[in-house]
Protein backbone atom coordinates (compact mmCIF):
# COMPACT_ATOMS: atom_id res chain seq x y z
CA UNK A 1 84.73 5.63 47.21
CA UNK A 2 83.86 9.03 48.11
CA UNK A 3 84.76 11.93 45.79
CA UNK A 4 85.04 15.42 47.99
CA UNK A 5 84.74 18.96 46.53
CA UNK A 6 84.94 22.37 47.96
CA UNK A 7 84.08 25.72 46.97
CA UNK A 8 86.30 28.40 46.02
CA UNK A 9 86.05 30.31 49.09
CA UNK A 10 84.10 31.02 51.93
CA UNK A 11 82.68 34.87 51.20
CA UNK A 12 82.38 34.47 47.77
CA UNK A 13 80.68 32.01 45.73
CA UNK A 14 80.42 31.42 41.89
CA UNK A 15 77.11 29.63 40.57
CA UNK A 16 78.79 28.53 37.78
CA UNK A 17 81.83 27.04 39.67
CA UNK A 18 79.64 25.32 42.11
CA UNK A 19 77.47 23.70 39.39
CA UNK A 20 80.75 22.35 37.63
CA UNK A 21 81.77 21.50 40.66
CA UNK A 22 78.43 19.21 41.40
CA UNK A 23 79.20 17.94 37.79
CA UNK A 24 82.78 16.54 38.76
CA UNK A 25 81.72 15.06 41.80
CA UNK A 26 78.75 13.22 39.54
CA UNK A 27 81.82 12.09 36.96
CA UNK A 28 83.92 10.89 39.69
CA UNK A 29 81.42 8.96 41.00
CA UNK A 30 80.11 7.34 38.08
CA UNK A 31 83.80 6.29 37.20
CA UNK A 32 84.39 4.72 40.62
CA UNK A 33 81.39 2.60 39.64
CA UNK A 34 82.47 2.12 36.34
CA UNK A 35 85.94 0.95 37.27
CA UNK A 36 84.33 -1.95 39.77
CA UNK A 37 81.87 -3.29 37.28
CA UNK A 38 84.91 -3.60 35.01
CA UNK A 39 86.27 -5.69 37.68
CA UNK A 40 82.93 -7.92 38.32
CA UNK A 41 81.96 -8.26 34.87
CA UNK A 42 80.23 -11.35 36.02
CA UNK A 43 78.20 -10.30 38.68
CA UNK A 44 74.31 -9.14 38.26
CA UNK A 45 72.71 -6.64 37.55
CA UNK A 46 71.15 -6.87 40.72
CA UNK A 47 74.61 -7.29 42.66
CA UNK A 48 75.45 -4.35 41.19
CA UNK A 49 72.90 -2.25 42.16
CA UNK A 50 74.05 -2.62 46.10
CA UNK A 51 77.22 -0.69 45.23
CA UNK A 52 77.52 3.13 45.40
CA UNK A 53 79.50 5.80 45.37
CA UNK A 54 79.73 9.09 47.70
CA UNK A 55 80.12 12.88 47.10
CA UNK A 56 80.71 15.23 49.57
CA UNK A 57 80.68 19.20 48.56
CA UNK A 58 81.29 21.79 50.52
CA UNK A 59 80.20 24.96 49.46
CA UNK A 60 80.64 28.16 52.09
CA UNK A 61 79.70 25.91 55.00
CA UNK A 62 77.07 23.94 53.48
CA UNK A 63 78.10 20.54 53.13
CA UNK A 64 76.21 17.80 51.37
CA UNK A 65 76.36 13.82 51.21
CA UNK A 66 74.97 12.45 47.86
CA UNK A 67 75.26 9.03 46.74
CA UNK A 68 75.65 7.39 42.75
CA UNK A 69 74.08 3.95 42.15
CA UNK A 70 73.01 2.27 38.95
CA UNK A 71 69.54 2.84 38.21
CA UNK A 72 69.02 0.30 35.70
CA UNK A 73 71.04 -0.77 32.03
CA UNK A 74 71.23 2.75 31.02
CA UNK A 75 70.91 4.57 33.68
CA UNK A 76 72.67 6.35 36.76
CA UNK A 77 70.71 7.38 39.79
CA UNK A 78 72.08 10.38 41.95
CA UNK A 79 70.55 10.82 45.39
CA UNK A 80 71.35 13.55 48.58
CA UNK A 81 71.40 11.93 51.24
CA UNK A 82 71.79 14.20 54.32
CA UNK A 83 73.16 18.02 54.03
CA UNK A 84 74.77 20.34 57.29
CA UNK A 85 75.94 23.57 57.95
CA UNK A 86 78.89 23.99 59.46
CA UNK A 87 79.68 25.89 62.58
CA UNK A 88 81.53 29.57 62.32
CA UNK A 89 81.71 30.56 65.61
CA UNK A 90 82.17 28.47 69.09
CA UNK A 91 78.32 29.43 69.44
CA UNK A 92 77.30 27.65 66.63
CA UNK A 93 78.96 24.39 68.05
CA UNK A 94 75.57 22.94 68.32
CA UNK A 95 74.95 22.83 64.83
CA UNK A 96 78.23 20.67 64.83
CA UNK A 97 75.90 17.74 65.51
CA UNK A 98 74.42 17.26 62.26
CA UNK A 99 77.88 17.53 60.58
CA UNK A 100 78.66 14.42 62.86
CA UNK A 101 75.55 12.86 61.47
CA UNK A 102 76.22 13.33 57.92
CA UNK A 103 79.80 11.68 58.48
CA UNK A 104 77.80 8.64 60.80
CA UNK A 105 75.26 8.26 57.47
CA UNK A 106 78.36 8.08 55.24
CA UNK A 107 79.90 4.99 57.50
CA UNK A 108 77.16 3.52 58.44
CA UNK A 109 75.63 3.07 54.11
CA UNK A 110 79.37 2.60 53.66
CA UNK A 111 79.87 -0.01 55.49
CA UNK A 112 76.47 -2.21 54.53
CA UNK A 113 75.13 -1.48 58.21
């Protein structure tokens, strides 16, 4: 699952808003995992701890990848993975590259590679 947020606009930007925003990415997330352990109830802890879930926020053009897992019983563990700006202008293509690589990161954990 990957949960995707974006910011309210791209000249102006509320601290506030963005922090909720951070929040309800970390909620969806945790729920994703939530719904699939209600599904596995029989698998281990262990198991378990191989499944996550993805954010992606965009804020202005700052986007970042972050990743939920279970840290243990209690716990949730909330990781960035990879952050990119993206371009504005055809000569900031170049910059396009690391947007590519964020997406590539997101397949390649996604997909157990």
């Amino acid at each position: 699952m990957v949960v995707v947020e974006s910011s309210s606009g791209r000249l102006e930007e509320h601290t506030t808003h963005s922090l909720e925003d951070s929040l309800k990415i970390l909620e969806g997330n945790v729920a994703s995992l939530r719904w699939q352990a209600s599904h596995y109830e029989n698998a281990s802890l262990e198991t378990f701890k191989k499944l996550g879930a993805y954010g992606l926020q965009i804020i202005k053009t700052q986007v970042t990848l972050s990743k939920t897992t279970i840290h243990d019983k209690n716990r949730w563990k909330n990781i960035e993975m990879r952050s990119a700006q993206l371009p504005r202008s055809w000569d900031d293509r170049l910059i396009l590259l690391e947007f590519l690589e964020l997406f590539a990161t997101l397949y390649v954990r996604a997909n157990g590679s």
